[in-house]
N, C-alpha and C. Protein backbone atom coordinates (compact mmCIF):
# COMPACT_ATOMS: atom_id res chain seq x y z
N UNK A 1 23.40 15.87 -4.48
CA UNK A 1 22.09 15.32 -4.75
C UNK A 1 21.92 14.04 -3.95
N UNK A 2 21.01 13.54 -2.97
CA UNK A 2 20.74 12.65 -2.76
C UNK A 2 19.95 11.52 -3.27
N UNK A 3 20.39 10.63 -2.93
CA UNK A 3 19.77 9.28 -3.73
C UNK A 3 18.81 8.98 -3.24
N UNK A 4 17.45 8.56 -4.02
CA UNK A 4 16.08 7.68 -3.63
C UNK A 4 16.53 6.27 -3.19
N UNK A 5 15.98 5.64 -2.64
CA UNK A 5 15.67 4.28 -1.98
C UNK A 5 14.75 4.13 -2.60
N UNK A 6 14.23 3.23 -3.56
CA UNK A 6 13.20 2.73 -3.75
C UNK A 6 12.74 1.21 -2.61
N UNK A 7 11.26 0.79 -2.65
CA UNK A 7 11.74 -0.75 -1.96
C UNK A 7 11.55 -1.34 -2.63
N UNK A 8 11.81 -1.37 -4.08
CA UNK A 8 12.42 -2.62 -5.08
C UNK A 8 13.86 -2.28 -5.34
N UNK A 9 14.49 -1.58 -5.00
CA UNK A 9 16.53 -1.55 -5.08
C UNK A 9 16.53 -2.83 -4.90
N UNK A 10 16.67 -3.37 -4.06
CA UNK A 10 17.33 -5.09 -4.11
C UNK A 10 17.01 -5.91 -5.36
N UNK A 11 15.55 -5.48 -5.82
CA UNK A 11 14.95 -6.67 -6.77
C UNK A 11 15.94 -5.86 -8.23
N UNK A 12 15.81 -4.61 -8.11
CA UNK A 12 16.78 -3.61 -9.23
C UNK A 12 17.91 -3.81 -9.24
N UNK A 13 18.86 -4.36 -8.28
CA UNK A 13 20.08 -4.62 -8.37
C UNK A 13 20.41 -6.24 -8.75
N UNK A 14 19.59 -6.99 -8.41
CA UNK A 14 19.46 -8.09 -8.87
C UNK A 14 19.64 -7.85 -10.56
N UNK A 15 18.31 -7.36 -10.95
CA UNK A 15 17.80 -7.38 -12.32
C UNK A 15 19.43 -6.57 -12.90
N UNK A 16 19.73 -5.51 -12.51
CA UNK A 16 21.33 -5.00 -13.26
C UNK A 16 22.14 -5.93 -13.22
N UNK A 17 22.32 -6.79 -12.31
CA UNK A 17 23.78 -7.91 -12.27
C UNK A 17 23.15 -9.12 -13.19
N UNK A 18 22.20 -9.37 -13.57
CA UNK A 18 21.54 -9.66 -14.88
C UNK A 18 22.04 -9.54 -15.63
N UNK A 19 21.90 -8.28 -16.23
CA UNK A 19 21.82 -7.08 -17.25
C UNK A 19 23.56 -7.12 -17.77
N UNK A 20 24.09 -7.03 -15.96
CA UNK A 20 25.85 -7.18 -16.39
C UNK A 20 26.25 -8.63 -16.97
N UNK A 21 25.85 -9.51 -16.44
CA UNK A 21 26.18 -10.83 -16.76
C UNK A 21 25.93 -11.14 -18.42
N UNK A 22 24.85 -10.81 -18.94
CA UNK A 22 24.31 -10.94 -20.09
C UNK A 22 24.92 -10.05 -21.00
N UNK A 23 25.38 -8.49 -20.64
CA UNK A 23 26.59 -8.35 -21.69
C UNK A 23 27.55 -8.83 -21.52
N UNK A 24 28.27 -9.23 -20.32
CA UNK A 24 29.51 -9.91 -20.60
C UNK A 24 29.43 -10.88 -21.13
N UNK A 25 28.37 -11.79 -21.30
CA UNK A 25 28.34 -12.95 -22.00
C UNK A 25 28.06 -12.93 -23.18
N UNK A 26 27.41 -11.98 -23.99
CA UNK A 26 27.25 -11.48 -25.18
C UNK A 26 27.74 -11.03 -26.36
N UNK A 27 28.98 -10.34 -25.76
CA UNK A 27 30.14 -9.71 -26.20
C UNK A 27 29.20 -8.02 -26.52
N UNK A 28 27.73 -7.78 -25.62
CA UNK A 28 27.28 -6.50 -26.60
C UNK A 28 28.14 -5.43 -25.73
N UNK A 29 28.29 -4.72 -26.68
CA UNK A 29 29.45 -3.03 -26.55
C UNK A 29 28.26 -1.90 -26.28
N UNK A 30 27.83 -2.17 -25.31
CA UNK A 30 26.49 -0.86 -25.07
C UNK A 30 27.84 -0.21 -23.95
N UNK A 31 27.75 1.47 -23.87
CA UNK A 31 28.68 2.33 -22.96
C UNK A 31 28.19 2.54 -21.42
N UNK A 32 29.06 2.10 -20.80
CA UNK A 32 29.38 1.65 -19.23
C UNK A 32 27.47 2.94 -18.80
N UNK A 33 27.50 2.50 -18.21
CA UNK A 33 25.94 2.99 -17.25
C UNK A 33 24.55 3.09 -18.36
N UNK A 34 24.40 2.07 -18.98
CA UNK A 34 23.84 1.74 -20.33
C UNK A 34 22.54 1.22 -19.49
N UNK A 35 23.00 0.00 -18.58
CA UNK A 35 22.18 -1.24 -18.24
C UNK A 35 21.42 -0.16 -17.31
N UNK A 36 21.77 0.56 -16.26
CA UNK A 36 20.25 1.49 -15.49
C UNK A 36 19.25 1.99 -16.00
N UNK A 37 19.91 2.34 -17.12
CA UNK A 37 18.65 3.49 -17.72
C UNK A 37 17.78 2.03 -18.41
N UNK A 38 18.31 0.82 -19.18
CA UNK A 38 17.27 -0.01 -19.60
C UNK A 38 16.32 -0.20 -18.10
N UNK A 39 17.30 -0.84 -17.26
CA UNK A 39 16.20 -1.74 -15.89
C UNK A 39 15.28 -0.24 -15.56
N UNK A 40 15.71 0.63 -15.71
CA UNK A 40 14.57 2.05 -15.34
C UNK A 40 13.61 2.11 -15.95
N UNK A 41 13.57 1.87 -17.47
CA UNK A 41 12.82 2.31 -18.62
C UNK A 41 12.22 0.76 -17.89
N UNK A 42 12.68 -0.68 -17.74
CA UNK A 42 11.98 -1.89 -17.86
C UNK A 42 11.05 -1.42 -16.84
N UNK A 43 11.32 -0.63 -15.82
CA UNK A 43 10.05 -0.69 -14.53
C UNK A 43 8.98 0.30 -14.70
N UNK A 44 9.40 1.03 -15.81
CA UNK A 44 7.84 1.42 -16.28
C UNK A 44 6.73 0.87 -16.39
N UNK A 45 5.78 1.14 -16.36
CA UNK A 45 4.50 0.43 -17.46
C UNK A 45 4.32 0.67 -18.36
N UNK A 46 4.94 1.78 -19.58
CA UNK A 46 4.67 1.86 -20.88
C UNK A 46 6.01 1.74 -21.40
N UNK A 47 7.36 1.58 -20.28
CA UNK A 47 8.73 1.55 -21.31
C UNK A 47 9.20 2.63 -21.80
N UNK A 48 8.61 3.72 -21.03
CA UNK A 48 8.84 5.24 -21.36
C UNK A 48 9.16 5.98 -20.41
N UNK A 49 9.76 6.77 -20.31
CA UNK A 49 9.85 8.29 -19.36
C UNK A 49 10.75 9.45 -20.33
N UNK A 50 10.46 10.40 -19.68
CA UNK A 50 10.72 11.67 -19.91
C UNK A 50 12.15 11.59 -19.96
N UNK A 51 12.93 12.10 -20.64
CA UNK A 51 14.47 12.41 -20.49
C UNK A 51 14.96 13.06 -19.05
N UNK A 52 13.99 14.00 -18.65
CA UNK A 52 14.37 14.68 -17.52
C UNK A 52 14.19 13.70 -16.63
N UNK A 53 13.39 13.31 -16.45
CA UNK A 53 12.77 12.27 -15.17
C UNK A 53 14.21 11.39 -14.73
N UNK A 54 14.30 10.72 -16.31
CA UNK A 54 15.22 9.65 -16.43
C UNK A 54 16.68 10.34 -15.91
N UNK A 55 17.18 11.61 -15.88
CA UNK A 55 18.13 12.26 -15.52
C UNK A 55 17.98 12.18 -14.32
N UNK A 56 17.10 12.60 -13.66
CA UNK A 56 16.72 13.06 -12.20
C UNK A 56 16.83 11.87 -11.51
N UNK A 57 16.27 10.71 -11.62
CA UNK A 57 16.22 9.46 -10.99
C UNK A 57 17.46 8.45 -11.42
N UNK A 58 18.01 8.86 -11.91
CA UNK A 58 19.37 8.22 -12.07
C UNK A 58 20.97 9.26 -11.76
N UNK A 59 20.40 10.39 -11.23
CA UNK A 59 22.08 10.90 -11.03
C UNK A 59 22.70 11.48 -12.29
N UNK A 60 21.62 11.90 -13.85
CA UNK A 60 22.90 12.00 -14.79
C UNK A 60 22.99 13.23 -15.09
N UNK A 61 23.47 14.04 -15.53
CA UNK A 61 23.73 15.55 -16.25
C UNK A 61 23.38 15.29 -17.61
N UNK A 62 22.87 16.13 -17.91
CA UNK A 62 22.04 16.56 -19.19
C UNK A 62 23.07 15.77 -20.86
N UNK A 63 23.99 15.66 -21.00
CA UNK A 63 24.78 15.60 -21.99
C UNK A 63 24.84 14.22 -21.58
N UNK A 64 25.47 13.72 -20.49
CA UNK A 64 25.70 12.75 -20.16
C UNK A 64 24.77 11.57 -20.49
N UNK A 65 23.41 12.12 -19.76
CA UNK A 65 22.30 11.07 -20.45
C UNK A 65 21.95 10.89 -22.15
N UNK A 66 21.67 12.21 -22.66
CA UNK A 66 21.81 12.22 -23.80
C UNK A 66 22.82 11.26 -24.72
N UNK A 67 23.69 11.34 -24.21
CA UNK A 67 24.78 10.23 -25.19
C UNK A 67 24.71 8.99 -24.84
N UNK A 68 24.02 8.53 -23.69
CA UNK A 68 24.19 7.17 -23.23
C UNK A 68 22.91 6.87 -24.13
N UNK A 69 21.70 7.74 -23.97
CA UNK A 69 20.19 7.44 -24.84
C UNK A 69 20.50 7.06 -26.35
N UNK A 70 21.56 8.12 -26.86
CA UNK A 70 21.72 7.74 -28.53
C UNK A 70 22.40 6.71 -28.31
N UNK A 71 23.43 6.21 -27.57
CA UNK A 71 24.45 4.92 -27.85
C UNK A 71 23.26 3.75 -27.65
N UNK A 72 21.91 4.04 -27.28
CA UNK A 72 21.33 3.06 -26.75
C UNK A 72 20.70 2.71 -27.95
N UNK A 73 19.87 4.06 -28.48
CA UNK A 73 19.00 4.23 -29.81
C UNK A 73 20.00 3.48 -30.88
N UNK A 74 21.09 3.96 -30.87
CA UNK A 74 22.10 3.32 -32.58
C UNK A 74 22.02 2.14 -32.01
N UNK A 75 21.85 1.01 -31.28
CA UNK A 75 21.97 -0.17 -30.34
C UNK A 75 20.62 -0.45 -30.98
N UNK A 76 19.62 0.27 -30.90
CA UNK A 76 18.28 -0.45 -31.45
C UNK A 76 17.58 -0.68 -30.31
N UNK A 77 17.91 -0.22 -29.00
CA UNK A 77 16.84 -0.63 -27.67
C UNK A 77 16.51 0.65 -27.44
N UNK A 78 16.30 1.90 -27.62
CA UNK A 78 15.47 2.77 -27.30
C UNK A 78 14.79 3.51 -28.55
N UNK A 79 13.67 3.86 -28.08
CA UNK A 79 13.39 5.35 -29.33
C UNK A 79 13.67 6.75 -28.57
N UNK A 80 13.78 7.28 -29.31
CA UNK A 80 13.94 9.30 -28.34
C UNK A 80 12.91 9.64 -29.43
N UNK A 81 12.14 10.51 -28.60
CA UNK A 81 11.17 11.46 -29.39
C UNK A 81 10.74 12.49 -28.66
N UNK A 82 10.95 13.37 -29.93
CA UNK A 82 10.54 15.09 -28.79
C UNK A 82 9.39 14.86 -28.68
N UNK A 83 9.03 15.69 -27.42
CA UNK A 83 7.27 15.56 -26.95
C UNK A 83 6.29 16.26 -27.44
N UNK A 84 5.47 16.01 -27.76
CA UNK A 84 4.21 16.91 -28.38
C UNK A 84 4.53 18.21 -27.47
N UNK A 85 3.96 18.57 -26.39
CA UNK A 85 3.47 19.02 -25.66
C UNK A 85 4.37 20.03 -25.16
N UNK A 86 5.74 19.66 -25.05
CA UNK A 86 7.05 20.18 -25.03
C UNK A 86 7.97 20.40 -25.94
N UNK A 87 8.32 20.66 -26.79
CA UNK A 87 8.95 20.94 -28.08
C UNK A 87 10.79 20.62 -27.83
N UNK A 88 10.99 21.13 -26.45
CA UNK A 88 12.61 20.91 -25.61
C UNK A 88 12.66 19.47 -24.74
N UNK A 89 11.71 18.57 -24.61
CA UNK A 89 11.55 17.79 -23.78
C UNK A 89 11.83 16.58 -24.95
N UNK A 90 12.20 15.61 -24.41
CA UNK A 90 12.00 14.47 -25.14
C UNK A 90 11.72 12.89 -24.02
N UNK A 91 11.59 12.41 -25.12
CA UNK A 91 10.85 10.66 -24.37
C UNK A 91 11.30 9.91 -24.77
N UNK A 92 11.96 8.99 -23.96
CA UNK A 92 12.77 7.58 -24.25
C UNK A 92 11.95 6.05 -24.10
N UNK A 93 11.78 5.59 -25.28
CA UNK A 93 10.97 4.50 -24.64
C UNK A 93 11.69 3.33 -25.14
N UNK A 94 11.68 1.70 -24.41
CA UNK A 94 12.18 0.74 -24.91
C UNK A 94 11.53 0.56 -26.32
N UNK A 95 12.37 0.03 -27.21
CA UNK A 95 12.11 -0.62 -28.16
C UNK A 95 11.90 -2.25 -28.30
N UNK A 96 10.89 -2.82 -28.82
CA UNK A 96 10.74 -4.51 -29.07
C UNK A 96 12.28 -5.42 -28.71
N UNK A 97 13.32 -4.77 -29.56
CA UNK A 97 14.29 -5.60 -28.81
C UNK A 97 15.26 -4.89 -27.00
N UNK A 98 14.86 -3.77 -27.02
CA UNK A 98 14.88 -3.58 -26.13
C UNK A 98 14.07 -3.78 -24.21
N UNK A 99 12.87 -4.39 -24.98
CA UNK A 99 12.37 -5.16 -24.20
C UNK A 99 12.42 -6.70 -24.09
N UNK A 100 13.37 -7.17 -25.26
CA UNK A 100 13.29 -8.56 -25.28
C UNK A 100 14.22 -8.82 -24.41
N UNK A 101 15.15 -7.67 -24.61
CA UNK A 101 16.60 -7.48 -23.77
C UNK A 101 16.46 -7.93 -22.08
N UNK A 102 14.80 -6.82 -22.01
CA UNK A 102 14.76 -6.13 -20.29
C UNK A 102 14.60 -7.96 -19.82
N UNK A 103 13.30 -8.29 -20.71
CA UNK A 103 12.93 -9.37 -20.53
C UNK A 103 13.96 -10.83 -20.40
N UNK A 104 14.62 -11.11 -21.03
CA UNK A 104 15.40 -11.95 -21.27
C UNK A 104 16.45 -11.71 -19.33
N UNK A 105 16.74 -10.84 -19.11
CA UNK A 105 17.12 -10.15 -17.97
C UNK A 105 16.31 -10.63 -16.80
N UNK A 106 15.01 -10.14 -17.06
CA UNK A 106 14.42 -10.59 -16.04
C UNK A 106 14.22 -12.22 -15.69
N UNK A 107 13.98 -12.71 -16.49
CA UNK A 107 14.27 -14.36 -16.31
C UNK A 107 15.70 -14.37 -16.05
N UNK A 108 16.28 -14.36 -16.28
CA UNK A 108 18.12 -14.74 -15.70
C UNK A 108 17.51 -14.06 -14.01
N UNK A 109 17.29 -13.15 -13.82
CA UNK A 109 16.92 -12.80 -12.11
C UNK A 109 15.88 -13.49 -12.04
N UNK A 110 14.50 -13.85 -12.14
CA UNK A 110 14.01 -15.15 -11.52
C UNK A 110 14.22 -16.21 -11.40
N UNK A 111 15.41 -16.70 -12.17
CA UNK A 111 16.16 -17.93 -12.35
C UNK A 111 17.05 -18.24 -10.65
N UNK A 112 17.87 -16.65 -10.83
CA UNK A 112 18.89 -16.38 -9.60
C UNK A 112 18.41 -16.40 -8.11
N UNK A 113 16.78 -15.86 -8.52
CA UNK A 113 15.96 -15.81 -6.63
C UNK A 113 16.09 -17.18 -6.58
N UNK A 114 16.14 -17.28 -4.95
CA UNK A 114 15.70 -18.14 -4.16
C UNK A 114 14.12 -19.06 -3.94
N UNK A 115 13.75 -19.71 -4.17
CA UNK A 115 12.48 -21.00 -4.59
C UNK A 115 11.62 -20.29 -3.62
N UNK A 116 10.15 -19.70 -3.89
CA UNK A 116 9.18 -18.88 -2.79
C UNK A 116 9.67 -17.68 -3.21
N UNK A 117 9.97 -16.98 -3.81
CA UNK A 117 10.24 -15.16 -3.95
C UNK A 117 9.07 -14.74 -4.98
């Protein structure tokens, strides 16, 4: 599978070494490839995507994402909800502290740019 380039990767990798810094400083126990799927869900505009989407644009296999979504949900930063429309599909969206999370993140990376960015 090949990987997308977005042209915000740089500003996305910023915002993850954030994301890393702030659990290590935290002591929070979220499971190793935790922090992409938040900064993914943060670059939404509603804090939502599709489970599949979220698979597809991150590299994960079906189970794989799934368990990282519930370790996220018992964590209290996501909701999962099957889709109206799709009955097999489901939707991951940040939750209030899961956006306080993205947020709190994103200031530690505007803190880190350079003065003019």
């Amino acid at each position: 599978m090949s990987r997308r380039v977005t042209p915000c990767a740089d500003e996305l990798n910023r915002l993850l070494g954030a994301l890393l810094r702030l659990r290590t400083g935290s002591g929070n126990r979220l499971p190793g490839f935790a922090e992409p799927i938040l900064v993914y869900l943060g670059t939404r505009p509603d804090a939502a995507v599709r489970m599949g989407e979220l698979r597809e644009r991150l590299g994960l296999g079906q189970s794989r994402a799934s368990r990282l979504c519930a370790a996220l949900k018992r964590a209290g930063l996501v909701d999962i909800t099957t889709a109206e429309e799709d009955r097999r599909a489901s939707w991951v969206q940040l939750t209030s502290a899961g956006r306080e999370l993205v947020d709190a993140c994103s200031s530690a990376l505007r803190a880190d740019l350079p003065a003019g960015r």
